[in-house]
PDB file of N, CA and C in Angstrom:
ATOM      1  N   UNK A   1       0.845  -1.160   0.000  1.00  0.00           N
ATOM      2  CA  UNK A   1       0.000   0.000   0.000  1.00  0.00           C
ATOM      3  C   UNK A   1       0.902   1.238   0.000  1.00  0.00           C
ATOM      4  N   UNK A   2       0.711   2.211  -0.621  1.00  0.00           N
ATOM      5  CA  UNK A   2       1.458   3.156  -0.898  1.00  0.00           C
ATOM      6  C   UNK A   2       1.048   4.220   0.385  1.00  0.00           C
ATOM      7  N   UNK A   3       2.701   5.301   0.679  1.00  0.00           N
ATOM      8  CA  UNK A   3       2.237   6.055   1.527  1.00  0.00           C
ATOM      9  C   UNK A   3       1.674   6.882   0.902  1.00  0.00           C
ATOM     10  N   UNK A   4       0.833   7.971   2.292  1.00  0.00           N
ATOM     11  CA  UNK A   4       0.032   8.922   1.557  1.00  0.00           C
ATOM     12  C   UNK A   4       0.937  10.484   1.439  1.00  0.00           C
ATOM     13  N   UNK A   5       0.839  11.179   0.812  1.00  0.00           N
ATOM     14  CA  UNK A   5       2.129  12.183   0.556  1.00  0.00           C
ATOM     15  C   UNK A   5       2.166  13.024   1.836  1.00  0.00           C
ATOM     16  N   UNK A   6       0.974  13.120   2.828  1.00  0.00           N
ATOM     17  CA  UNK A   6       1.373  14.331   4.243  1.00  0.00           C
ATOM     18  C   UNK A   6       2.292  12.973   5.003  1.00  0.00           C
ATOM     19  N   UNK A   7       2.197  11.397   5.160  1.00  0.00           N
ATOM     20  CA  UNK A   7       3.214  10.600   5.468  1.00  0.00           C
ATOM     21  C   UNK A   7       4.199  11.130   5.145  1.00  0.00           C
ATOM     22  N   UNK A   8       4.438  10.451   3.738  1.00  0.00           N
ATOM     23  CA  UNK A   8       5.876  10.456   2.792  1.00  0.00           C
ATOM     24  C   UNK A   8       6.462  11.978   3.479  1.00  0.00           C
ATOM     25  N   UNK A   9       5.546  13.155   3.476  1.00  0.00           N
ATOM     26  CA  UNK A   9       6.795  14.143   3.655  1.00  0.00           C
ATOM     27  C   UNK A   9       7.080  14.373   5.220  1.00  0.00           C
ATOM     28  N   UNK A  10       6.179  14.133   6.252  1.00  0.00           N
ATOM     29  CA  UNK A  10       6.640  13.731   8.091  1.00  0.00           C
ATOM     30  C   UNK A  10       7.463  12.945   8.011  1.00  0.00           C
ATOM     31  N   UNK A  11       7.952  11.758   7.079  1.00  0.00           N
ATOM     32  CA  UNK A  11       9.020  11.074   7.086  1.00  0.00           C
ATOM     33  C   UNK A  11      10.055  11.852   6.502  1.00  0.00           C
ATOM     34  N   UNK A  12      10.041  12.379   5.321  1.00  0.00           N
ATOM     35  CA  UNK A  12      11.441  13.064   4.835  1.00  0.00           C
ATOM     36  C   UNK A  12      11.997  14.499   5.810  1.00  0.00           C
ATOM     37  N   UNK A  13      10.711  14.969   6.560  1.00  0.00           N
ATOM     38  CA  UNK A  13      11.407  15.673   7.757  1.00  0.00           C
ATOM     39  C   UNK A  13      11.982  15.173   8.415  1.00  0.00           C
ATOM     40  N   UNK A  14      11.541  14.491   9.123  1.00  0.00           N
ATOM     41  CA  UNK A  14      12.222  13.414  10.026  1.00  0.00           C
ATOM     42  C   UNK A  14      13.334  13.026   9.739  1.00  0.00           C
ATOM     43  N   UNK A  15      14.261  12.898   8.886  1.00  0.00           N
ATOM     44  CA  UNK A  15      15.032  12.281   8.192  1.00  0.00           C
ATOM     45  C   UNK A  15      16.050  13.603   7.942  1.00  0.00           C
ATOM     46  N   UNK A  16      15.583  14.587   7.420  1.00  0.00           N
ATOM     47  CA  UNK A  16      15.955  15.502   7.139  1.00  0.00           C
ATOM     48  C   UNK A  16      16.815  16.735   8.630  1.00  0.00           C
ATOM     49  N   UNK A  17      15.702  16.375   9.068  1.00  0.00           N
ATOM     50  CA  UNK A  17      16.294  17.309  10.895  1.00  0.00           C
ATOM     51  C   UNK A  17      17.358  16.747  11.494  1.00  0.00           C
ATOM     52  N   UNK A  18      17.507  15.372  10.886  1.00  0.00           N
ATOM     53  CA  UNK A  18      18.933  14.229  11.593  1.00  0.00           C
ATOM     54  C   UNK A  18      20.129  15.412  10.971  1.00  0.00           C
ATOM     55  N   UNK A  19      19.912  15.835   9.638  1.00  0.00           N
ATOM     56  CA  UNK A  19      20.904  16.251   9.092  1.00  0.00           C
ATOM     57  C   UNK A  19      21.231  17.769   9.724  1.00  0.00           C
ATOM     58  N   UNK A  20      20.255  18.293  10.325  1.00  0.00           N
ATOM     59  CA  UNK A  20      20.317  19.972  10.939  1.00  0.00           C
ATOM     60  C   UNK A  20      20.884  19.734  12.330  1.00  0.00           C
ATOM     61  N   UNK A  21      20.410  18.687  13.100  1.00  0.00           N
ATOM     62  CA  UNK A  21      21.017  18.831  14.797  1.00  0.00           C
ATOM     63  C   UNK A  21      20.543  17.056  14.973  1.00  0.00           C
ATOM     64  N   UNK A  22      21.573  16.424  15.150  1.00  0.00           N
ATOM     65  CA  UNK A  22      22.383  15.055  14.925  1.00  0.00           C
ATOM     66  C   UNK A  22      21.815  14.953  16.137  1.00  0.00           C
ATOM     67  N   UNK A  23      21.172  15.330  16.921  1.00  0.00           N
ATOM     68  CA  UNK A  23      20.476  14.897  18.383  1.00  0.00           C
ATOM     69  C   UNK A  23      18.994  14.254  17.949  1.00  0.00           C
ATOM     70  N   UNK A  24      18.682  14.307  17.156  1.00  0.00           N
ATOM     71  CA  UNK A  24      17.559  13.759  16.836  1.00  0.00           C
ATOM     72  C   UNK A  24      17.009  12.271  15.959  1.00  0.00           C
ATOM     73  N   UNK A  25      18.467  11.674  16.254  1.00  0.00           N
ATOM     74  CA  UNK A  25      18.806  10.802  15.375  1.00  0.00           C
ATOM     75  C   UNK A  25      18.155   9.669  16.463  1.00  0.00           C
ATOM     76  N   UNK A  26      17.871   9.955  17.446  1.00  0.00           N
ATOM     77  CA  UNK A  26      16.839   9.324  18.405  1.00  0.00           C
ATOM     78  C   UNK A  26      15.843   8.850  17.381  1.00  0.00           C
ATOM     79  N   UNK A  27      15.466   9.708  17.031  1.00  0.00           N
ATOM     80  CA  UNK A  27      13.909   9.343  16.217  1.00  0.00           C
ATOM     81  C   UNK A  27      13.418   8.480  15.045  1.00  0.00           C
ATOM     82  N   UNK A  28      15.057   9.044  14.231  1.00  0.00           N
ATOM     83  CA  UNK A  28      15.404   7.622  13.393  1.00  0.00           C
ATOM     84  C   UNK A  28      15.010   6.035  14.086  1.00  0.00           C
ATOM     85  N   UNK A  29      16.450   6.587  14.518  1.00  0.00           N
ATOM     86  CA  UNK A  29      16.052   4.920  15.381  1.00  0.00           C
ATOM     87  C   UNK A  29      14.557   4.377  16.336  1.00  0.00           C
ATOM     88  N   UNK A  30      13.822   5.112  16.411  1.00  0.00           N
ATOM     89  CA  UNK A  30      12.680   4.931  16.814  1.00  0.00           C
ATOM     90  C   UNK A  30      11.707   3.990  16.204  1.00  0.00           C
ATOM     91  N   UNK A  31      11.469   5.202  14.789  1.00  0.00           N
ATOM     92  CA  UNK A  31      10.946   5.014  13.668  1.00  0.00           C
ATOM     93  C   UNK A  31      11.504   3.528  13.144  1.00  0.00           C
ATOM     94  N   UNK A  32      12.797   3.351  12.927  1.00  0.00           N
ATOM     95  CA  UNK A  32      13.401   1.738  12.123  1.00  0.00           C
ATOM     96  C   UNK A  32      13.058   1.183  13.347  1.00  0.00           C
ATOM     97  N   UNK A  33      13.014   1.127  14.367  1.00  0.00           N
ATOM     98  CA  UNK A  33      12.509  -0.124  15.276  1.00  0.00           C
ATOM     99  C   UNK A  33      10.979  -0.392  15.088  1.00  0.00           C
ATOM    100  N   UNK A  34      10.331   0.996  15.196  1.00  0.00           N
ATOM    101  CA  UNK A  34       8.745   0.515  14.934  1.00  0.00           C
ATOM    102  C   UNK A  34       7.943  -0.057  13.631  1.00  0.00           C
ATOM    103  N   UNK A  35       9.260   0.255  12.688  1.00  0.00           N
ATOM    104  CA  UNK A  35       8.841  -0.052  11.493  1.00  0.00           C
ATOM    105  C   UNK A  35       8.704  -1.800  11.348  1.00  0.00           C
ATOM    106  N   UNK A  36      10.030  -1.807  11.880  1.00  0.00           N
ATOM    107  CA  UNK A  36      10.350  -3.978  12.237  1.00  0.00           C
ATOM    108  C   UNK A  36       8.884  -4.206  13.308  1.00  0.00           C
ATOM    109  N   UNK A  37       8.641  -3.391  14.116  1.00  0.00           N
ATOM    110  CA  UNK A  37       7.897  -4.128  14.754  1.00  0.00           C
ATOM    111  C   UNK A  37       6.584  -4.409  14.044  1.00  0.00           C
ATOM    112  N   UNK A  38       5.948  -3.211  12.833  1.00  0.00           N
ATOM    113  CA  UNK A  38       5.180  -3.687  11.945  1.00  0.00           C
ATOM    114  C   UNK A  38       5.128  -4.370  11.046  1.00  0.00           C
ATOM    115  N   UNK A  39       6.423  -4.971  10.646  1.00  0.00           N
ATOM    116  CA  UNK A  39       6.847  -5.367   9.656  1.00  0.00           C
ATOM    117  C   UNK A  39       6.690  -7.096  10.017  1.00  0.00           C
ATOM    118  N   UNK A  40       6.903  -7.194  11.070  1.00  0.00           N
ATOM    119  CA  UNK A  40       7.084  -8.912  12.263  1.00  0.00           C
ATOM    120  C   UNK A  40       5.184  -8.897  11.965  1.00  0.00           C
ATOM    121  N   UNK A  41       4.311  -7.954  12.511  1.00  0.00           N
ATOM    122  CA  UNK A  41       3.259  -8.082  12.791  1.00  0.00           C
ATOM    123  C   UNK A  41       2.297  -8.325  11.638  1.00  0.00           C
ATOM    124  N   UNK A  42       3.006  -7.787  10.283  1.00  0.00           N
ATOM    125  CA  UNK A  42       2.312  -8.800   9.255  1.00  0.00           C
ATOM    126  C   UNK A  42       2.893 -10.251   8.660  1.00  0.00           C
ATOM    127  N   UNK A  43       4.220 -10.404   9.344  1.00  0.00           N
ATOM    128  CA  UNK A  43       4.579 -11.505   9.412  1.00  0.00           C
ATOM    129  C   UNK A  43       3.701 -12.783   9.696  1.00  0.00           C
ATOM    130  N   UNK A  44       3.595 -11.913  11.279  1.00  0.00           N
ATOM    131  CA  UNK A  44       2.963 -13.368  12.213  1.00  0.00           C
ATOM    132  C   UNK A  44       1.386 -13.715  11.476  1.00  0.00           C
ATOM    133  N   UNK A  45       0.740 -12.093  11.272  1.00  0.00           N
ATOM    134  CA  UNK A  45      -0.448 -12.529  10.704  1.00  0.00           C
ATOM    135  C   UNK A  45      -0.774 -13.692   9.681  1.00  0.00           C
ATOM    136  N   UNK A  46       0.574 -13.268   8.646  1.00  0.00           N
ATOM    137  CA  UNK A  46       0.522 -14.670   7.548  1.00  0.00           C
ATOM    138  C   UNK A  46       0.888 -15.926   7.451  1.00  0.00           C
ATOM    139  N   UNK A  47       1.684 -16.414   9.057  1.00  0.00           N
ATOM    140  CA  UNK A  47       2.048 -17.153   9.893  1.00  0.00           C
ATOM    141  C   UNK A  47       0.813 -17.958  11.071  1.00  0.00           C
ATOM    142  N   UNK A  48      -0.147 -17.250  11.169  1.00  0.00           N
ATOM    143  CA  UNK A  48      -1.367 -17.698  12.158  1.00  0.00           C
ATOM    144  C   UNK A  48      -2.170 -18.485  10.478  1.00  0.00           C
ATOM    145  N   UNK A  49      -2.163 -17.420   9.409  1.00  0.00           N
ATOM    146  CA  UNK A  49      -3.212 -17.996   8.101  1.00  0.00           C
ATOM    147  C   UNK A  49      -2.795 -19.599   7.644  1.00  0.00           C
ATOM    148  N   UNK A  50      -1.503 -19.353   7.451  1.00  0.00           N
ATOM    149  CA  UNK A  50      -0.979 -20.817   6.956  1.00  0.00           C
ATOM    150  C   UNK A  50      -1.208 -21.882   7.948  1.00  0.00           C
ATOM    151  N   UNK A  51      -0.619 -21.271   9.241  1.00  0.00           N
ATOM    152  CA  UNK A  51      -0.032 -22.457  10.567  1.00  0.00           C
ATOM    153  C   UNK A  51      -1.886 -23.106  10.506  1.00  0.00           C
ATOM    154  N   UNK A  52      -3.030 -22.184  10.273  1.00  0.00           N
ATOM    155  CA  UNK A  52      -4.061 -22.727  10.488  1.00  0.00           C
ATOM    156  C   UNK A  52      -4.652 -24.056   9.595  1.00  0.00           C
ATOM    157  N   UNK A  53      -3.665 -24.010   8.372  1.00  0.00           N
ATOM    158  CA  UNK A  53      -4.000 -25.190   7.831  1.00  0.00           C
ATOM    159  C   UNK A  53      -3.808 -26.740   8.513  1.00  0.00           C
ATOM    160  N   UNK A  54      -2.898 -26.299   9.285  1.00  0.00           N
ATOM    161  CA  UNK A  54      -2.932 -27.807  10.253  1.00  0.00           C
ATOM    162  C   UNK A  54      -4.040 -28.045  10.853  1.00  0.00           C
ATOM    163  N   UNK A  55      -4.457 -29.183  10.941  1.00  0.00           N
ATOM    164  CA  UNK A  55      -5.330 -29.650  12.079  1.00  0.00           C
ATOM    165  C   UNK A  55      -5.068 -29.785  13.875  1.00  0.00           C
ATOM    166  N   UNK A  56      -4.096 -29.744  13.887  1.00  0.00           N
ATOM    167  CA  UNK A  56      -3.388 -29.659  15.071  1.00  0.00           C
ATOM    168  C   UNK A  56      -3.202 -28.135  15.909  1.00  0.00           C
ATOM    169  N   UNK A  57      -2.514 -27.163  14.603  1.00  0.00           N
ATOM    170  CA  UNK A  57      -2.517 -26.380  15.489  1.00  0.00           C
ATOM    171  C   UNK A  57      -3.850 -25.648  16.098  1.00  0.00           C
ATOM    172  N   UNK A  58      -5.105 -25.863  16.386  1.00  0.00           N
ATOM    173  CA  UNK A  58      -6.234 -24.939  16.844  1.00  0.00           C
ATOM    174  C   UNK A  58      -6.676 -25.604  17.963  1.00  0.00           C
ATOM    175  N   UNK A  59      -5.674 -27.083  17.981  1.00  0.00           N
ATOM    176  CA  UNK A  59      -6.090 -27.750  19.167  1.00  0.00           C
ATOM    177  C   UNK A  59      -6.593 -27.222  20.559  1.00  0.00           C
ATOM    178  N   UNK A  60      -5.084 -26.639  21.119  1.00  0.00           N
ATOM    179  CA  UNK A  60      -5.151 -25.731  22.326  1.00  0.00           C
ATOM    180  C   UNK A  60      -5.147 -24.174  22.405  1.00  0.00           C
ATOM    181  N   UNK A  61      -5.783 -23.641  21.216  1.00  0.00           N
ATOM    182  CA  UNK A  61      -5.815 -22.744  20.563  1.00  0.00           C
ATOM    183  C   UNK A  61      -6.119 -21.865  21.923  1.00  0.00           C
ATOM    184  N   UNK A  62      -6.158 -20.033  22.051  1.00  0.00           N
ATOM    185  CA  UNK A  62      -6.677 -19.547  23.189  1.00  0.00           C
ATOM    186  C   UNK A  62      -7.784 -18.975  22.983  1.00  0.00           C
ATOM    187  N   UNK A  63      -8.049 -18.910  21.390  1.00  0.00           N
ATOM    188  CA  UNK A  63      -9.876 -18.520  20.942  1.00  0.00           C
ATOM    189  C   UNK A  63     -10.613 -19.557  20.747  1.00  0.00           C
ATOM    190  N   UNK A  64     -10.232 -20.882  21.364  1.00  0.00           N
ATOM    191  CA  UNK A  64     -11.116 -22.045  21.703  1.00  0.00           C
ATOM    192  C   UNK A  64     -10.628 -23.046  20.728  1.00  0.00           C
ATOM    193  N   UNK A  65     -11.360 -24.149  20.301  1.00  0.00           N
ATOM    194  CA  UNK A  65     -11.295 -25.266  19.568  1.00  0.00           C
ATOM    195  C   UNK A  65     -11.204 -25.128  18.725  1.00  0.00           C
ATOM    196  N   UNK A  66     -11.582 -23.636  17.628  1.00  0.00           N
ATOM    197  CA  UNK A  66     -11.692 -23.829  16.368  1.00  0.00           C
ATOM    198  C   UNK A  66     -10.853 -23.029  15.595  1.00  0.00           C
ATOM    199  N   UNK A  67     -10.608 -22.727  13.865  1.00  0.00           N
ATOM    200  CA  UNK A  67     -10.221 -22.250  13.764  1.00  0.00           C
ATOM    201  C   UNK A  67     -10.661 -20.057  13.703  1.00  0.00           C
ATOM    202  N   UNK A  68     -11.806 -20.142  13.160  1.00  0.00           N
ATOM    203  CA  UNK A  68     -12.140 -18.890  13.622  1.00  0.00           C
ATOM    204  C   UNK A  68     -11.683 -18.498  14.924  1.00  0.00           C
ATOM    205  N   UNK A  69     -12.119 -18.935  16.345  1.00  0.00           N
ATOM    206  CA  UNK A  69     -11.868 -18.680  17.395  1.00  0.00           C
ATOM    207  C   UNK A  69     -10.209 -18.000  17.483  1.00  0.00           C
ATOM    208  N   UNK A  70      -9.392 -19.132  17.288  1.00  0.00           N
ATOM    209  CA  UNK A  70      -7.904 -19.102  17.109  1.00  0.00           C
ATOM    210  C   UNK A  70      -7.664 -18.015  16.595  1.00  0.00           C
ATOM    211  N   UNK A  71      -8.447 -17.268  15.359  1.00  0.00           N
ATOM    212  CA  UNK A  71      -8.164 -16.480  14.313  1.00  0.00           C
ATOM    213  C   UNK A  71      -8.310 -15.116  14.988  1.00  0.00           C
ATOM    214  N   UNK A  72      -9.323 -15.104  15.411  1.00  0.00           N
ATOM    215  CA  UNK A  72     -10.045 -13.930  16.152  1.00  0.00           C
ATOM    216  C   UNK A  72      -9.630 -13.822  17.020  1.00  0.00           C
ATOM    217  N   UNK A  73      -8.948 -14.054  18.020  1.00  0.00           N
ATOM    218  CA  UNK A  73      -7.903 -14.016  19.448  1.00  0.00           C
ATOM    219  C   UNK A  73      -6.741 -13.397  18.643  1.00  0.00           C
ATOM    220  N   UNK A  74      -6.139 -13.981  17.896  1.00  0.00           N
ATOM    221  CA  UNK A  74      -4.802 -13.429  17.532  1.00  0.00           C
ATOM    222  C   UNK A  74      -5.052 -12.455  16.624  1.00  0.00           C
ATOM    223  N   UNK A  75      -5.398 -12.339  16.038  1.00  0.00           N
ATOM    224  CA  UNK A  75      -5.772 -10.986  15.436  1.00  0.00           C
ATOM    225  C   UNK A  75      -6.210  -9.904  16.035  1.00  0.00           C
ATOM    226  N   UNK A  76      -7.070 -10.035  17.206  1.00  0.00           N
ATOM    227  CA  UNK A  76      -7.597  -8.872  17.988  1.00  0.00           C
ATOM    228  C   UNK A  76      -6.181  -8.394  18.733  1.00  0.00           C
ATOM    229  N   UNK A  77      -5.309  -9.242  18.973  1.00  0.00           N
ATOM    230  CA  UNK A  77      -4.201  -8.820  19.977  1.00  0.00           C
ATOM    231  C   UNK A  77      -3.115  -8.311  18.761  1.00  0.00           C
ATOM    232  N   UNK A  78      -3.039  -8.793  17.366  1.00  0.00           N
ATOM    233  CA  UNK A  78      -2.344  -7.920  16.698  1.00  0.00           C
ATOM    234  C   UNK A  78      -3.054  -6.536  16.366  1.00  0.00           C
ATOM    235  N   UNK A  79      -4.275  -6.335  16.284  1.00  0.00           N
ATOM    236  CA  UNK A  79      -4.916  -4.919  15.869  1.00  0.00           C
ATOM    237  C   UNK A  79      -4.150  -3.987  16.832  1.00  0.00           C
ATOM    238  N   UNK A  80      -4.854  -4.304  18.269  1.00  0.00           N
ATOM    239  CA  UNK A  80      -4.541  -3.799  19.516  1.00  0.00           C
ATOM    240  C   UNK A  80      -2.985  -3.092  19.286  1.00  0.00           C
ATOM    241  N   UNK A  81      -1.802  -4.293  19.163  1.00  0.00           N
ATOM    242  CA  UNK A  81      -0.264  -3.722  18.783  1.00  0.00           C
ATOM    243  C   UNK A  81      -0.094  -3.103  18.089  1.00  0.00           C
ATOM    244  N   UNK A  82      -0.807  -3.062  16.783  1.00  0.00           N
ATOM    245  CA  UNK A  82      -0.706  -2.537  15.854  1.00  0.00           C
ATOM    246  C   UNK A  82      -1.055  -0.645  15.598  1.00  0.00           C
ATOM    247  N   UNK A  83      -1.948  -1.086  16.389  1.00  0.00           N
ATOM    248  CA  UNK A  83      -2.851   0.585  17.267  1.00  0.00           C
ATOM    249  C   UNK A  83      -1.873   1.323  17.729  1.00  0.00           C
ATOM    250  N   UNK A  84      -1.181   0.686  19.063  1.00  0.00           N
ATOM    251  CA  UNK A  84       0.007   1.092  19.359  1.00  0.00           C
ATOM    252  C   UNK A  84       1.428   1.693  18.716  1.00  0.00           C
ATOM    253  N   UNK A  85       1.630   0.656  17.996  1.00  0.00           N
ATOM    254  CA  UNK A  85       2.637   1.201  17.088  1.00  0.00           C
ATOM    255  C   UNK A  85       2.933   2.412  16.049  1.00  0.00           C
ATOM    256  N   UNK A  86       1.092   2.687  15.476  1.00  0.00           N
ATOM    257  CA  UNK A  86       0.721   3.586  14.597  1.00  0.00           C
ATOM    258  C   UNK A  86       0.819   4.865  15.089  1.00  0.00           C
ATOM    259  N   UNK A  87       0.219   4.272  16.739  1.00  0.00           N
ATOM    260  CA  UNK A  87       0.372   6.215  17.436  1.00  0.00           C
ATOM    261  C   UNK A  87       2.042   6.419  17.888  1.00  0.00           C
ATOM    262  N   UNK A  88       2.221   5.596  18.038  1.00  0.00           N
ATOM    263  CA  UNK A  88       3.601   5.811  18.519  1.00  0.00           C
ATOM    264  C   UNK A  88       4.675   6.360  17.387  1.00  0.00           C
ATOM    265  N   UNK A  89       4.567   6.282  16.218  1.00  0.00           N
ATOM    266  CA  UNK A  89       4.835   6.685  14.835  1.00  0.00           C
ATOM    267  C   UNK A  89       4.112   7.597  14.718  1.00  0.00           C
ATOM    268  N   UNK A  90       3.478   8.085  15.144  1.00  0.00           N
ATOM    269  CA  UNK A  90       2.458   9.346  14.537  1.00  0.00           C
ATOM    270  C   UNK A  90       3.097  10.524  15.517  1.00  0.00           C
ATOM    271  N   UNK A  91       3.631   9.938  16.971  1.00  0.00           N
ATOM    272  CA  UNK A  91       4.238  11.099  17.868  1.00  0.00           C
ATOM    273  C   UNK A  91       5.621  11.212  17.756  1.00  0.00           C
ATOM    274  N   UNK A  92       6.561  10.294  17.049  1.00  0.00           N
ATOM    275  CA  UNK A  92       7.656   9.923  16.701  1.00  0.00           C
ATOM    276  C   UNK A  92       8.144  11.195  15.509  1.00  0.00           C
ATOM    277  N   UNK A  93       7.275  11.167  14.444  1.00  0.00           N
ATOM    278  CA  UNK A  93       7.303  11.652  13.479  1.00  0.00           C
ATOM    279  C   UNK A  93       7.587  13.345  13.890  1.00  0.00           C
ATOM    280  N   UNK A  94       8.283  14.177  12.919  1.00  0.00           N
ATOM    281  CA  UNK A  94       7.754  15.527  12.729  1.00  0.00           C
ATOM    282  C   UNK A  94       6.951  16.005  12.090  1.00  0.00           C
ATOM    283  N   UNK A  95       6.012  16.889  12.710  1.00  0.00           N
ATOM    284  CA  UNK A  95       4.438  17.335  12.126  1.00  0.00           C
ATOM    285  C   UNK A  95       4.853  18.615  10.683  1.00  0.00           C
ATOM    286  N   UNK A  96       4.340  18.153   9.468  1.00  0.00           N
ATOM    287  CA  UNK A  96       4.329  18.854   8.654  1.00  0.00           C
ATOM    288  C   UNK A  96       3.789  20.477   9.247  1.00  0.00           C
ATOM    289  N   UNK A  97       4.826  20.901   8.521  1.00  0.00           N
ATOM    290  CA  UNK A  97       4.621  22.782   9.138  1.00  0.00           C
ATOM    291  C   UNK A  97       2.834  23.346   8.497  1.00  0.00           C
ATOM    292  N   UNK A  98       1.958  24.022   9.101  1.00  0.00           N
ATOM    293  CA  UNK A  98       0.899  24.353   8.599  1.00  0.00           C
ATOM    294  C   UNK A  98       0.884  25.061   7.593  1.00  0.00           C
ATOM    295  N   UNK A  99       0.187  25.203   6.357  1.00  0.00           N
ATOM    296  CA  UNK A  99       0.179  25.305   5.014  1.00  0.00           C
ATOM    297  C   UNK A  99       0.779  24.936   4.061  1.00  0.00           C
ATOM    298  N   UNK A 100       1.466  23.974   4.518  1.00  0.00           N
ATOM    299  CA  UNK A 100       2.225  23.014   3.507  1.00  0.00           C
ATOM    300  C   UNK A 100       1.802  21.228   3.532  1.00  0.00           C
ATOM    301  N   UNK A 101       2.042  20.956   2.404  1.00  0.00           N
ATOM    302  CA  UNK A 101       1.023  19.663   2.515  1.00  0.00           C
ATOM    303  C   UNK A 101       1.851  18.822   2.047  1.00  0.00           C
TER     304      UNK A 101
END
């Protein structure tokens, strides 16, 4: 999915301010950690889709016996992270200056 361009350019600030005062290079590294952590989280998602083709794994599943159940437990707890991560990137970021888009 493509970013949307007020993204794309809070990121090239971001990126850009490393280069004005090298103290902010915090944020970089913020940003590349949260990015892996979204990056794992569509991992696992396509990792719960497949693993569900077993018959085995929904056994002791923690959304019950089945596979929906299974599905819907782990997914609600990736949304949830995922929530997290988005705001945490959204306060991470530098806010495009007003009247510029």
């Amino acid at each position: 999915m493509p970013l949307g361009r007020r993204a794309a350019r809070r990121i090239g600030l971001t990126a850009l301010a490393v280069r004005r005062h090298p103290t902010e290079l915090w944020r970089l590294a913020v940003l590349a950690a949260l990015a892996v952590v979204l990056l794992y989280l569509c991992w696992r998602a396509g990792i719960q889709v497949l693993a569900g083709l077993d018959p085995n794994f929904t056994v002791n599943a923690w959304g019950g016996p089945s596979y929906a159940g299974a599905m819907a437990c782990h997914y609600l707890d990736l949304a949830v992270i995922a929530a997290v991560v988005v705001g945490l990137l959204d306060r991470a970021l530098l806010p495009v200056p007003v009247g510029r888009a």
